[in-house]
PDB file of N, CA and C in Angstrom:
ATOM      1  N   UNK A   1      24.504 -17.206 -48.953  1.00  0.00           N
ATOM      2  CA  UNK A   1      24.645 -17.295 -47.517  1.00  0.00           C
ATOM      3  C   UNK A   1      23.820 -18.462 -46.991  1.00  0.00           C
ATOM      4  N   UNK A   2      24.340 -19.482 -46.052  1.00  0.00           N
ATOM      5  CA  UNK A   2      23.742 -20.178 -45.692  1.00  0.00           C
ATOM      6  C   UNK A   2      22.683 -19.885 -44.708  1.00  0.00           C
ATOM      7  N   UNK A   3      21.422 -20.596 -44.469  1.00  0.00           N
ATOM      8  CA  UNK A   3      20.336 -20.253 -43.650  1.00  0.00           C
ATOM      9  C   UNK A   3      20.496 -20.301 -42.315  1.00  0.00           C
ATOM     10  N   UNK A   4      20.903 -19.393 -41.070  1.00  0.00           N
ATOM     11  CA  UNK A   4      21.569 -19.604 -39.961  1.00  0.00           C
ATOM     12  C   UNK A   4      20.068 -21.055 -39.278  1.00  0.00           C
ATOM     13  N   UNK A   5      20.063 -21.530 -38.673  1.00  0.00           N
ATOM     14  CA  UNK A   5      19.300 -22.298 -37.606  1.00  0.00           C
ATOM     15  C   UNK A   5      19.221 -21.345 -36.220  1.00  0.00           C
ATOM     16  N   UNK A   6      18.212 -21.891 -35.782  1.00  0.00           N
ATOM     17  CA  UNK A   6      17.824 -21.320 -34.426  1.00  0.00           C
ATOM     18  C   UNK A   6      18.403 -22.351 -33.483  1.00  0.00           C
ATOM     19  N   UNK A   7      19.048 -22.107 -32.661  1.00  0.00           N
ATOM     20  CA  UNK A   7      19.763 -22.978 -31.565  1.00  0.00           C
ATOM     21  C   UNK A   7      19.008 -22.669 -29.876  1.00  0.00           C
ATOM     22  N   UNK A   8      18.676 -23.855 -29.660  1.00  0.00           N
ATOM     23  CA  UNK A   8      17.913 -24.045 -28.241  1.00  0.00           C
ATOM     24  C   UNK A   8      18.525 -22.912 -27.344  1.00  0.00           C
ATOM     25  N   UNK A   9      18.015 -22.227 -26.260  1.00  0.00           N
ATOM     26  CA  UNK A   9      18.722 -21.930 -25.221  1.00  0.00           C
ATOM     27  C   UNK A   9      19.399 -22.773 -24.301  1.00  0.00           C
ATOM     28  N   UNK A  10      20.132 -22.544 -23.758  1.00  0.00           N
ATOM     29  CA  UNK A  10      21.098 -23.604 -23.030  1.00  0.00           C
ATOM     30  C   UNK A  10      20.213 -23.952 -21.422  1.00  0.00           C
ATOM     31  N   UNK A  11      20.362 -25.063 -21.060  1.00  0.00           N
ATOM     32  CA  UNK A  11      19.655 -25.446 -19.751  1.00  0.00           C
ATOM     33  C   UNK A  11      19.583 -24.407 -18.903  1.00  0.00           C
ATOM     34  N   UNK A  12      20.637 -24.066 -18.669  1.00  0.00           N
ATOM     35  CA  UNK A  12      20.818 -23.122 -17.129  1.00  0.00           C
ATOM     36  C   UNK A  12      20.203 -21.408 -17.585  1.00  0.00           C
ATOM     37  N   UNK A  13      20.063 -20.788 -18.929  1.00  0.00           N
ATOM     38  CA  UNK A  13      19.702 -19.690 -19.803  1.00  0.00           C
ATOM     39  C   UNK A  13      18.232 -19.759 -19.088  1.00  0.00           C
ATOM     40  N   UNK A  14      17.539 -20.969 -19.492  1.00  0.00           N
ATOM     41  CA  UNK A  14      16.060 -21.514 -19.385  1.00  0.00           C
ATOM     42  C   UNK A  14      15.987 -21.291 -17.939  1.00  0.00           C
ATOM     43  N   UNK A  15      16.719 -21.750 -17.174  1.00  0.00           N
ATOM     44  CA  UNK A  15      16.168 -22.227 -15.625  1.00  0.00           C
ATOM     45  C   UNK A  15      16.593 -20.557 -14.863  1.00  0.00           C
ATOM     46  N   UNK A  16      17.163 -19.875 -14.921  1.00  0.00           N
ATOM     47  CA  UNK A  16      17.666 -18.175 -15.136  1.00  0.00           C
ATOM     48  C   UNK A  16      16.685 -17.636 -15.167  1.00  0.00           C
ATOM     49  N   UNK A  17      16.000 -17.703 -17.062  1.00  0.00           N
ATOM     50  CA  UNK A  17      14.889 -17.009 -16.904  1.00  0.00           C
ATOM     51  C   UNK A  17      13.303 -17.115 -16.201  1.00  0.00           C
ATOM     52  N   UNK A  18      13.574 -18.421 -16.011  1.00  0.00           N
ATOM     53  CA  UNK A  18      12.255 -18.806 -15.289  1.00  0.00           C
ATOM     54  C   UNK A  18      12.078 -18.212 -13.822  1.00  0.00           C
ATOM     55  N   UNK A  19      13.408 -18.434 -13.410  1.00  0.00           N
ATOM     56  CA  UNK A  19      13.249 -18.136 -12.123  1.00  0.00           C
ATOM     57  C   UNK A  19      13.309 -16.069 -11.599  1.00  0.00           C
ATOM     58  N   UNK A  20      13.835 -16.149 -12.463  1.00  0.00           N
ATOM     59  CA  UNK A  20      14.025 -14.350 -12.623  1.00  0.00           C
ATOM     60  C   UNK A  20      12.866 -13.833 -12.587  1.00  0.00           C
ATOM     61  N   UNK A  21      11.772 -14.447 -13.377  1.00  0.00           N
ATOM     62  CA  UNK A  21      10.363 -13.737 -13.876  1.00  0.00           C
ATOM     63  C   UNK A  21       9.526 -14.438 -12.467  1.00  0.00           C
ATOM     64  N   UNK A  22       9.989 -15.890 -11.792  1.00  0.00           N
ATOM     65  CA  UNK A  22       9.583 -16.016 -10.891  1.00  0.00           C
ATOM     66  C   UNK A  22       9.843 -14.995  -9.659  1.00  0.00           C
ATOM     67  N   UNK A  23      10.930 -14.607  -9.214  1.00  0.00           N
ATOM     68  CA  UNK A  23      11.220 -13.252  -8.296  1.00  0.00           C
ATOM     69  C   UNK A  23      10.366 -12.258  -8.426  1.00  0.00           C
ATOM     70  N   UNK A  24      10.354 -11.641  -9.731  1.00  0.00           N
ATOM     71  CA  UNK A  24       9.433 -10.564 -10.431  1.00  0.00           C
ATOM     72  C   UNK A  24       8.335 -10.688  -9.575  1.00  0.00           C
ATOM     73  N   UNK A  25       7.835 -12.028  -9.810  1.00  0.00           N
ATOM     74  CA  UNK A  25       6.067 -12.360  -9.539  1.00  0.00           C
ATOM     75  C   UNK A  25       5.722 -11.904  -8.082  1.00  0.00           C
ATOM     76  N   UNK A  26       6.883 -12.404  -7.262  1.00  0.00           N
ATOM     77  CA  UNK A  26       6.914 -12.693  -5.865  1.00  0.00           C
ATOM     78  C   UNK A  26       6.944 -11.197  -5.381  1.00  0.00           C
ATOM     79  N   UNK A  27       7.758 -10.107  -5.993  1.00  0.00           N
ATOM     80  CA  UNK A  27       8.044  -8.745  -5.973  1.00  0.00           C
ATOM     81  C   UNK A  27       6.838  -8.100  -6.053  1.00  0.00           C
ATOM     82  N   UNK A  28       6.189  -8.774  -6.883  1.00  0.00           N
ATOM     83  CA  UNK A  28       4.837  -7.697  -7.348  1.00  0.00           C
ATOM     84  C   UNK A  28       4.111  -8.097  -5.932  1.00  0.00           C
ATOM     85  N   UNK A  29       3.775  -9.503  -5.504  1.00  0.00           N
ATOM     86  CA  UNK A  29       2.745  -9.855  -4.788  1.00  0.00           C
ATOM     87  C   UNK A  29       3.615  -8.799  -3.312  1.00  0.00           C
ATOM     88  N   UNK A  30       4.885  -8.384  -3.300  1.00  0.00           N
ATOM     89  CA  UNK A  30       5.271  -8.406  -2.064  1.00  0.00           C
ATOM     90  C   UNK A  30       4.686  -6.704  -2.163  1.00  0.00           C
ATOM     91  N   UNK A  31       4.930  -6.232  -3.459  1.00  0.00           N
ATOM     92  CA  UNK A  31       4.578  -4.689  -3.144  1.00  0.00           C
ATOM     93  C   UNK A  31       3.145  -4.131  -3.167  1.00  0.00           C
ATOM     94  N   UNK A  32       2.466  -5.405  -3.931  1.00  0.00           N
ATOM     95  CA  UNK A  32       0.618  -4.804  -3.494  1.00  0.00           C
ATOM     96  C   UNK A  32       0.565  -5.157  -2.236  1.00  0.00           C
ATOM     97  N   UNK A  33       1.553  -6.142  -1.442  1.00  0.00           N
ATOM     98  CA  UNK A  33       0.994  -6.092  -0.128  1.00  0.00           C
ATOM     99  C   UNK A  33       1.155  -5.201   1.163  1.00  0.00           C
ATOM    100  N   UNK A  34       2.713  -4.787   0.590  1.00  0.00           N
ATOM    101  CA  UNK A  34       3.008  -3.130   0.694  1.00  0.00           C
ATOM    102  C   UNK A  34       1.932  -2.200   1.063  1.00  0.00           C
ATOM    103  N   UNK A  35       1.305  -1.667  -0.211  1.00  0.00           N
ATOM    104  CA  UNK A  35       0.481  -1.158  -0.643  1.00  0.00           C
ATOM    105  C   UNK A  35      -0.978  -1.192   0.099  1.00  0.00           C
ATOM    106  N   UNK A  36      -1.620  -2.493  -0.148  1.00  0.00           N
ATOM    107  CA  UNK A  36      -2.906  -2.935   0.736  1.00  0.00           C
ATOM    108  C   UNK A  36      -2.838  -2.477   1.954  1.00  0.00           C
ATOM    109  N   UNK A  37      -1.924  -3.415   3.200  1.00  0.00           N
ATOM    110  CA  UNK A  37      -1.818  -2.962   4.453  1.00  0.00           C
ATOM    111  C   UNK A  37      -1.298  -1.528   4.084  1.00  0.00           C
ATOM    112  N   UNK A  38      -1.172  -0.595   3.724  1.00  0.00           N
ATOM    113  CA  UNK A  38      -0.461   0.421   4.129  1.00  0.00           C
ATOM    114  C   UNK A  38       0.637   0.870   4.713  1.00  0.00           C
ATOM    115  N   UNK A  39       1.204   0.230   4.700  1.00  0.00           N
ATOM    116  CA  UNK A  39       2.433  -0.345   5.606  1.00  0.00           C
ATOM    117  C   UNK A  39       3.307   1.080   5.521  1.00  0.00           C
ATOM    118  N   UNK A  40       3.662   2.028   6.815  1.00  0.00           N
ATOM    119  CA  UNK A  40       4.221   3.422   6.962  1.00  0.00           C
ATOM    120  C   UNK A  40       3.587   3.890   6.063  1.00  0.00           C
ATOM    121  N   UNK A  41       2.445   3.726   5.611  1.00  0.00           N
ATOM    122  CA  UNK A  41       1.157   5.210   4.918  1.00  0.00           C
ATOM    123  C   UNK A  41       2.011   5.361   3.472  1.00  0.00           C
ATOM    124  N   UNK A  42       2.401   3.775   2.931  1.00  0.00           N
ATOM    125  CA  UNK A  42       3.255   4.149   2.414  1.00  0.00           C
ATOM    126  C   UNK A  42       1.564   4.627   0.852  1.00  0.00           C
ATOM    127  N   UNK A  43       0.529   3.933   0.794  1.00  0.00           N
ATOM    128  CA  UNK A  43      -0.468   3.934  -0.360  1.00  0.00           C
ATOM    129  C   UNK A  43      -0.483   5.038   0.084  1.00  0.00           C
ATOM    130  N   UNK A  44      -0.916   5.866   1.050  1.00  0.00           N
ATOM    131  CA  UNK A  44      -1.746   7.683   1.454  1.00  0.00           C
ATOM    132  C   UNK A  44      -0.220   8.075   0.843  1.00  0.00           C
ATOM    133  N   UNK A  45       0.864   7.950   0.591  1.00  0.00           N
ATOM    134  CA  UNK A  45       2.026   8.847   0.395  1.00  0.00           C
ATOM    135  C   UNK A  45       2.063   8.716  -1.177  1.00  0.00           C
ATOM    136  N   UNK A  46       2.286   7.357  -1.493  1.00  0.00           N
ATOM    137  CA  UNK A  46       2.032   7.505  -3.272  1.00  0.00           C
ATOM    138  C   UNK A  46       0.458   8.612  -4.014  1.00  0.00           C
ATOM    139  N   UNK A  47      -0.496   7.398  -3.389  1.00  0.00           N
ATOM    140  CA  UNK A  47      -1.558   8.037  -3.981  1.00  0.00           C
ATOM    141  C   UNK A  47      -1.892   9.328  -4.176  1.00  0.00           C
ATOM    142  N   UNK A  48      -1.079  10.530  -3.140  1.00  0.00           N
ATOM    143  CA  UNK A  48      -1.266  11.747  -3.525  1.00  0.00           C
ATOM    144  C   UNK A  48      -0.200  12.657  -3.754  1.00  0.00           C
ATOM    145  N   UNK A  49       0.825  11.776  -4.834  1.00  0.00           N
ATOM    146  CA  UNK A  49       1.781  12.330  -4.834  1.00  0.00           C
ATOM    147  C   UNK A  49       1.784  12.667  -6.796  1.00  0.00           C
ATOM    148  N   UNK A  50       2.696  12.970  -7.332  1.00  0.00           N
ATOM    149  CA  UNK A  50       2.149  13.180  -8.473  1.00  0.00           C
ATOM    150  C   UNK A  50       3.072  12.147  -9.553  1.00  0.00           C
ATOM    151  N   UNK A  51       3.991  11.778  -8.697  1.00  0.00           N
ATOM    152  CA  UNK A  51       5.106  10.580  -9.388  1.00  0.00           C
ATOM    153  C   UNK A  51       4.732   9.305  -8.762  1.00  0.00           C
ATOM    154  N   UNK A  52       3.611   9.635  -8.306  1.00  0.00           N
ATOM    155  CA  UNK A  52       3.183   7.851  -7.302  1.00  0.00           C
ATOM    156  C   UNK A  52       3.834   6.616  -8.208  1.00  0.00           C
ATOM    157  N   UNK A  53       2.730   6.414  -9.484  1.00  0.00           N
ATOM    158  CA  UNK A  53       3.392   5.345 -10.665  1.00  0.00           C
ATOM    159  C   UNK A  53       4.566   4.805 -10.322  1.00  0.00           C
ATOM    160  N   UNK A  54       5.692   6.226 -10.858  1.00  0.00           N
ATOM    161  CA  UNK A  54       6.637   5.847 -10.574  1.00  0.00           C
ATOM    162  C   UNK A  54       7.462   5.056  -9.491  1.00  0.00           C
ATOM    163  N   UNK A  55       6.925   6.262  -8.237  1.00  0.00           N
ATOM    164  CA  UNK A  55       7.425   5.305  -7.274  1.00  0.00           C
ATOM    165  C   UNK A  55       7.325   3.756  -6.999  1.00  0.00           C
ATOM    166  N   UNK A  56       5.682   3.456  -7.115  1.00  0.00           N
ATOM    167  CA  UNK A  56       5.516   2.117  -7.514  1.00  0.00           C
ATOM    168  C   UNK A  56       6.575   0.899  -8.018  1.00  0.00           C
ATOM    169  N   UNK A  57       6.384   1.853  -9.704  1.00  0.00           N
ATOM    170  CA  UNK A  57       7.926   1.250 -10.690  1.00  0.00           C
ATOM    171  C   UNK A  57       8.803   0.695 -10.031  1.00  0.00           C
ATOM    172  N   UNK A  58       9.552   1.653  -9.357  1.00  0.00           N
ATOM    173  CA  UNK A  58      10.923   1.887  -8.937  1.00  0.00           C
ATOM    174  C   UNK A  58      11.032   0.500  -7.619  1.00  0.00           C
ATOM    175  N   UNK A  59       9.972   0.711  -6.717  1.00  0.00           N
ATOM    176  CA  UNK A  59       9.548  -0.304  -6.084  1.00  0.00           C
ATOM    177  C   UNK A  59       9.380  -1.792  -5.962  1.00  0.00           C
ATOM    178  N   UNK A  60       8.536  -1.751  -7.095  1.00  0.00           N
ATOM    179  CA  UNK A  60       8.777  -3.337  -7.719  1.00  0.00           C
ATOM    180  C   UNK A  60      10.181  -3.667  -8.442  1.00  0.00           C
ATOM    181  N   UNK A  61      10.407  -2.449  -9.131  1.00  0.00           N
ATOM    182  CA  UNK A  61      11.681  -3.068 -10.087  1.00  0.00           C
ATOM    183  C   UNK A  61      13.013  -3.453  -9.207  1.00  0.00           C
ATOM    184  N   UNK A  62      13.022  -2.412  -8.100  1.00  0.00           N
ATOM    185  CA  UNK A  62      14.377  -2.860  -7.318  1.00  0.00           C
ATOM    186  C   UNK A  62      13.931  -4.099  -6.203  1.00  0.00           C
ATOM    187  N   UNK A  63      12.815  -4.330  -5.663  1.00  0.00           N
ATOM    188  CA  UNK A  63      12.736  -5.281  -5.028  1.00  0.00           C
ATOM    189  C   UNK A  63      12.671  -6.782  -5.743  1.00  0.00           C
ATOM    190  N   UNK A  64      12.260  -6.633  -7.214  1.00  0.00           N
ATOM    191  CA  UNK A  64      12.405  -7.847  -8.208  1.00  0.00           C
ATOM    192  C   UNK A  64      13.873  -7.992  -8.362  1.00  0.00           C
ATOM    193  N   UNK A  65      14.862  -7.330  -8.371  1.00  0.00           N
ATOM    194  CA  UNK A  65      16.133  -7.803  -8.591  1.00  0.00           C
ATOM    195  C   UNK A  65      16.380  -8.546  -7.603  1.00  0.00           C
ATOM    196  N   UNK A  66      15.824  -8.219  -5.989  1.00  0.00           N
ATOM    197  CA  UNK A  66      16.700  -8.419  -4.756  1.00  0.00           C
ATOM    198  C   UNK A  66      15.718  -9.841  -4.896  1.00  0.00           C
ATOM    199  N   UNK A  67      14.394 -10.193  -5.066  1.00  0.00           N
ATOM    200  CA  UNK A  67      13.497 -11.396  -4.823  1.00  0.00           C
ATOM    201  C   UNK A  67      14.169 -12.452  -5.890  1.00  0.00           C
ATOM    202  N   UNK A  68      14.523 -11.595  -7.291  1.00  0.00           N
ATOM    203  CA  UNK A  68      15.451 -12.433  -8.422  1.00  0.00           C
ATOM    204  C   UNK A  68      16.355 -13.184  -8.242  1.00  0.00           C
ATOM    205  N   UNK A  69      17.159 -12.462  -7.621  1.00  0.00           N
ATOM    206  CA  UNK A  69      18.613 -12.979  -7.086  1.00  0.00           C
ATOM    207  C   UNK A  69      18.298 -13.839  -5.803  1.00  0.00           C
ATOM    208  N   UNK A  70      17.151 -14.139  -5.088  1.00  0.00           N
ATOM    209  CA  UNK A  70      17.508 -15.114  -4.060  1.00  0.00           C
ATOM    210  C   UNK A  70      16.952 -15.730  -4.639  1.00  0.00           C
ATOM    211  N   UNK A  71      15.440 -15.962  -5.533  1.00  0.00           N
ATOM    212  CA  UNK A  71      14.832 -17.267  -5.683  1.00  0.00           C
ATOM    213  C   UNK A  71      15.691 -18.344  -6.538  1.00  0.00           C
ATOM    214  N   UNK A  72      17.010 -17.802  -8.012  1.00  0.00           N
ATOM    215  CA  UNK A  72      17.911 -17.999  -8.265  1.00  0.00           C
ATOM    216  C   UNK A  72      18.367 -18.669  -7.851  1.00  0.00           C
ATOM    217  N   UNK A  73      19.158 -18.313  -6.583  1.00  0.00           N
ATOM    218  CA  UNK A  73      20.360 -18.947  -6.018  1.00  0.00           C
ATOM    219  C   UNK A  73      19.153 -20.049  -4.840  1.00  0.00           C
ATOM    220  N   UNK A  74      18.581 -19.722  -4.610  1.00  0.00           N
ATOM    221  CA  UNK A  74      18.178 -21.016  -3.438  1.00  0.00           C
ATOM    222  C   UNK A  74      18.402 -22.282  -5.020  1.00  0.00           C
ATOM    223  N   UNK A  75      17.016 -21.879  -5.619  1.00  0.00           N
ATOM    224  CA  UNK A  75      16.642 -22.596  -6.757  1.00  0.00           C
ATOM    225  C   UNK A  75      17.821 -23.719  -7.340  1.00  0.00           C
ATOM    226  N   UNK A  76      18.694 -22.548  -7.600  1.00  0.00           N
ATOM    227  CA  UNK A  76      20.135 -23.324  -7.911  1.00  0.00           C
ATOM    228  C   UNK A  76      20.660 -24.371  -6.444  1.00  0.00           C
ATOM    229  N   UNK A  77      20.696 -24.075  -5.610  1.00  0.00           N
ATOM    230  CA  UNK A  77      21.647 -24.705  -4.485  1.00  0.00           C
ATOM    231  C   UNK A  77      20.616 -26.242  -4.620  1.00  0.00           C
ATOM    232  N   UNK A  78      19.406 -26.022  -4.755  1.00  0.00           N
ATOM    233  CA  UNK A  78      18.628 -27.188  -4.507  1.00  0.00           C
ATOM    234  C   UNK A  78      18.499 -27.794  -5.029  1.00  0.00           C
ATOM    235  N   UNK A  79      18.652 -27.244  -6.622  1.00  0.00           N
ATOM    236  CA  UNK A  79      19.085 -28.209  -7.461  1.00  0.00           C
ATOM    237  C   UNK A  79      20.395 -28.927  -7.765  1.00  0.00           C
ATOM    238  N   UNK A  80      21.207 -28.475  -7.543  1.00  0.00           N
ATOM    239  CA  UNK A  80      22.144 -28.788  -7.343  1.00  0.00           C
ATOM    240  C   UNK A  80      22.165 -30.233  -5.917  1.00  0.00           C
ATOM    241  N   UNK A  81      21.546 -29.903  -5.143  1.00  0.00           N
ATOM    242  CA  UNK A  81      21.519 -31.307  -4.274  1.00  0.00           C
ATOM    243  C   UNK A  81      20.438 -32.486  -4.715  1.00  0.00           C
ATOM    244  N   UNK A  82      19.906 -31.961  -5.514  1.00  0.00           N
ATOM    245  CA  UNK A  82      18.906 -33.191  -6.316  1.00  0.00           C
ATOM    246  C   UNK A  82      19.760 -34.179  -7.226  1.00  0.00           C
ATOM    247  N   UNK A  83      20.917 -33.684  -7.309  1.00  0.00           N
ATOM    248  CA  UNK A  83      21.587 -34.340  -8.494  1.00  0.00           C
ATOM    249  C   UNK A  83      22.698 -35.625  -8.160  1.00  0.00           C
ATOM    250  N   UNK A  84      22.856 -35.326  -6.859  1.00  0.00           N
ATOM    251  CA  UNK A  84      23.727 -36.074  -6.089  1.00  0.00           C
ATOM    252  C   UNK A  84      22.786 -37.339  -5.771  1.00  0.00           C
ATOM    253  N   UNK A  85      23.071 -38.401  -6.445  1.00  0.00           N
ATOM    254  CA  UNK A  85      21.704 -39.850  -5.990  1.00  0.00           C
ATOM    255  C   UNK A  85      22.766 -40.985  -5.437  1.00  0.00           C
ATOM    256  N   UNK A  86      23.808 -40.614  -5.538  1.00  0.00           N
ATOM    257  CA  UNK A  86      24.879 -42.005  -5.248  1.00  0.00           C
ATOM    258  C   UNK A  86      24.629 -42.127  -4.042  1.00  0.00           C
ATOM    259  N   UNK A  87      24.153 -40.930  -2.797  1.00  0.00           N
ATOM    260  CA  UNK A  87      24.460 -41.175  -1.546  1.00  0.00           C
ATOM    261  C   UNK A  87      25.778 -41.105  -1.064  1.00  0.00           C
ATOM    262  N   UNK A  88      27.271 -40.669  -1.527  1.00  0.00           N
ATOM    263  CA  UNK A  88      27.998 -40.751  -0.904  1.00  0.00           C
ATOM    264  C   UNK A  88      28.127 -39.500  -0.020  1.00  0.00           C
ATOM    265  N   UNK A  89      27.646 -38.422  -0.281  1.00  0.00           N
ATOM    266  CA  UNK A  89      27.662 -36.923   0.074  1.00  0.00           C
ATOM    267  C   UNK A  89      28.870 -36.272  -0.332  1.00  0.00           C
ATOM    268  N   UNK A  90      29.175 -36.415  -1.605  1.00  0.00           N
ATOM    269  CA  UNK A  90      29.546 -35.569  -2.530  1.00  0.00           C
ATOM    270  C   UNK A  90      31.520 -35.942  -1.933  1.00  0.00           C
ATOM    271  N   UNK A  91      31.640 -37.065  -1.395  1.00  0.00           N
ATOM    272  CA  UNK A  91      33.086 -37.317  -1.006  1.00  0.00           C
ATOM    273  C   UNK A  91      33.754 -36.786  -2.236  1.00  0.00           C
ATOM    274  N   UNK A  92      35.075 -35.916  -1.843  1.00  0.00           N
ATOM    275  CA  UNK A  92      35.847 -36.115  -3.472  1.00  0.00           C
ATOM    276  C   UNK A  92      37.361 -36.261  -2.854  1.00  0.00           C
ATOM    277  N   UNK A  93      37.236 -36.871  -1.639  1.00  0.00           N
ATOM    278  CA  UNK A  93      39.210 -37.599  -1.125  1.00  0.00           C
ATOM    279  C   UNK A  93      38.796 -39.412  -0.831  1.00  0.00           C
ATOM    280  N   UNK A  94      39.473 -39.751  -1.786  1.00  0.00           N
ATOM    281  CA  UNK A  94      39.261 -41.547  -1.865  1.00  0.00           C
ATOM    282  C   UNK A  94      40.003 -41.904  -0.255  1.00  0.00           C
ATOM    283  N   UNK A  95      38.834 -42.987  -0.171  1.00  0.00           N
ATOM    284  CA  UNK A  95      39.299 -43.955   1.181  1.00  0.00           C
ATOM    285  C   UNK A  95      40.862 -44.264   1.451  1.00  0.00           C
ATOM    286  N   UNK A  96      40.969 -43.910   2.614  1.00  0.00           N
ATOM    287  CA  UNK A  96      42.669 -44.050   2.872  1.00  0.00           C
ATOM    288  C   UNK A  96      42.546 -45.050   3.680  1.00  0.00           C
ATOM    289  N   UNK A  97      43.985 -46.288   2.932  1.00  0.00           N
ATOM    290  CA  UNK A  97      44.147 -47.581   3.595  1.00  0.00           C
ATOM    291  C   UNK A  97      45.484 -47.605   3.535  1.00  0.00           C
ATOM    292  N   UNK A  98      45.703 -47.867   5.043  1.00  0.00           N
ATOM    293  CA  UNK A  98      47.311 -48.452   5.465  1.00  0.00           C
ATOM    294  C   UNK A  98      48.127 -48.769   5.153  1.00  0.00           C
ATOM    295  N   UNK A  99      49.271 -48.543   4.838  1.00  0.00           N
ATOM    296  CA  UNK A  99      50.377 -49.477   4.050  1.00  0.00           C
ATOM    297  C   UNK A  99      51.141 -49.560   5.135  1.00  0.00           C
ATOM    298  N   UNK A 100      52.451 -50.733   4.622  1.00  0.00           N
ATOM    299  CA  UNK A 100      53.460 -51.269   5.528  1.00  0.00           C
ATOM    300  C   UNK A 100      54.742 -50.722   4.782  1.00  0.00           C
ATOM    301  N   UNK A 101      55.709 -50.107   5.741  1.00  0.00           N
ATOM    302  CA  UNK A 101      56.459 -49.292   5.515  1.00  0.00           C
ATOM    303  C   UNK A 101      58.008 -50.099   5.804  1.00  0.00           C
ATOM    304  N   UNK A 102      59.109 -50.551   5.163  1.00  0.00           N
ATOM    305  CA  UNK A 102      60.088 -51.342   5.897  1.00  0.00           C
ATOM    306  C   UNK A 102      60.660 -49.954   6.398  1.00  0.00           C
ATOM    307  N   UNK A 103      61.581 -50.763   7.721  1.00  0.00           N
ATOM    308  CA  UNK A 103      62.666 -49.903   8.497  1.00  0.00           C
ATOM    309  C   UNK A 103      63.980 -50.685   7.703  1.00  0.00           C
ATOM    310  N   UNK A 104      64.686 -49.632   8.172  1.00  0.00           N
ATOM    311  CA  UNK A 104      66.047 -49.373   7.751  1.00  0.00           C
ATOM    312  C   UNK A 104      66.954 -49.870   8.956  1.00  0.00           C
TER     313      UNK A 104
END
């Protein structure tokens, strides 16, 4: 059997996961801040509850999808306009010039 090779991840795989774990980050900072201020008693409601953890969990994990999915897509849109350097603003119908038409 031949020795398989390890093959790079693909550009956009890379820039996915970066930014995914970036959401994550942003999720966590958004739910200790949750947490800190107290925000609707939400720390007095975990802290003496007996699934607090969890709730926590559940907390970060669904608000990391929703922080995932936008830092993603901005991430993407902006990159996506970095790429455009010609200056034309992305024209894709060529310049229309006049012709002469005979009559009949």
């Amino acid at each position: 059997m031949p020795s398989e090779q390890k093959r790079p991840l693909p550009r956009i795989v890379k820039f996915y996961i970066r930014h995914v774990l970036i959401g994550y980050g942003i999720a966590a900072a958004f739910v200790a801040m949750l947490l800190y201020f107290d925000v609707v008693r939400l720390w007095s409601l975990i802290s003496n509850s007996d699934v607090g953890l969890l709730a926590v969990f559940l907390l970060w994990f669904f608000n990391g999808i929703v922080f995932s999915g936008a830092q993603f897509s901005v991430a993407l849109l902006l990159d996506a306009d970095s790429d455009d350097d010609d200056g034309r603003g992305g024209e894709a119908v060529p310049q229309l010039a006049p012709i002469s038409v005979a009559r009949r």
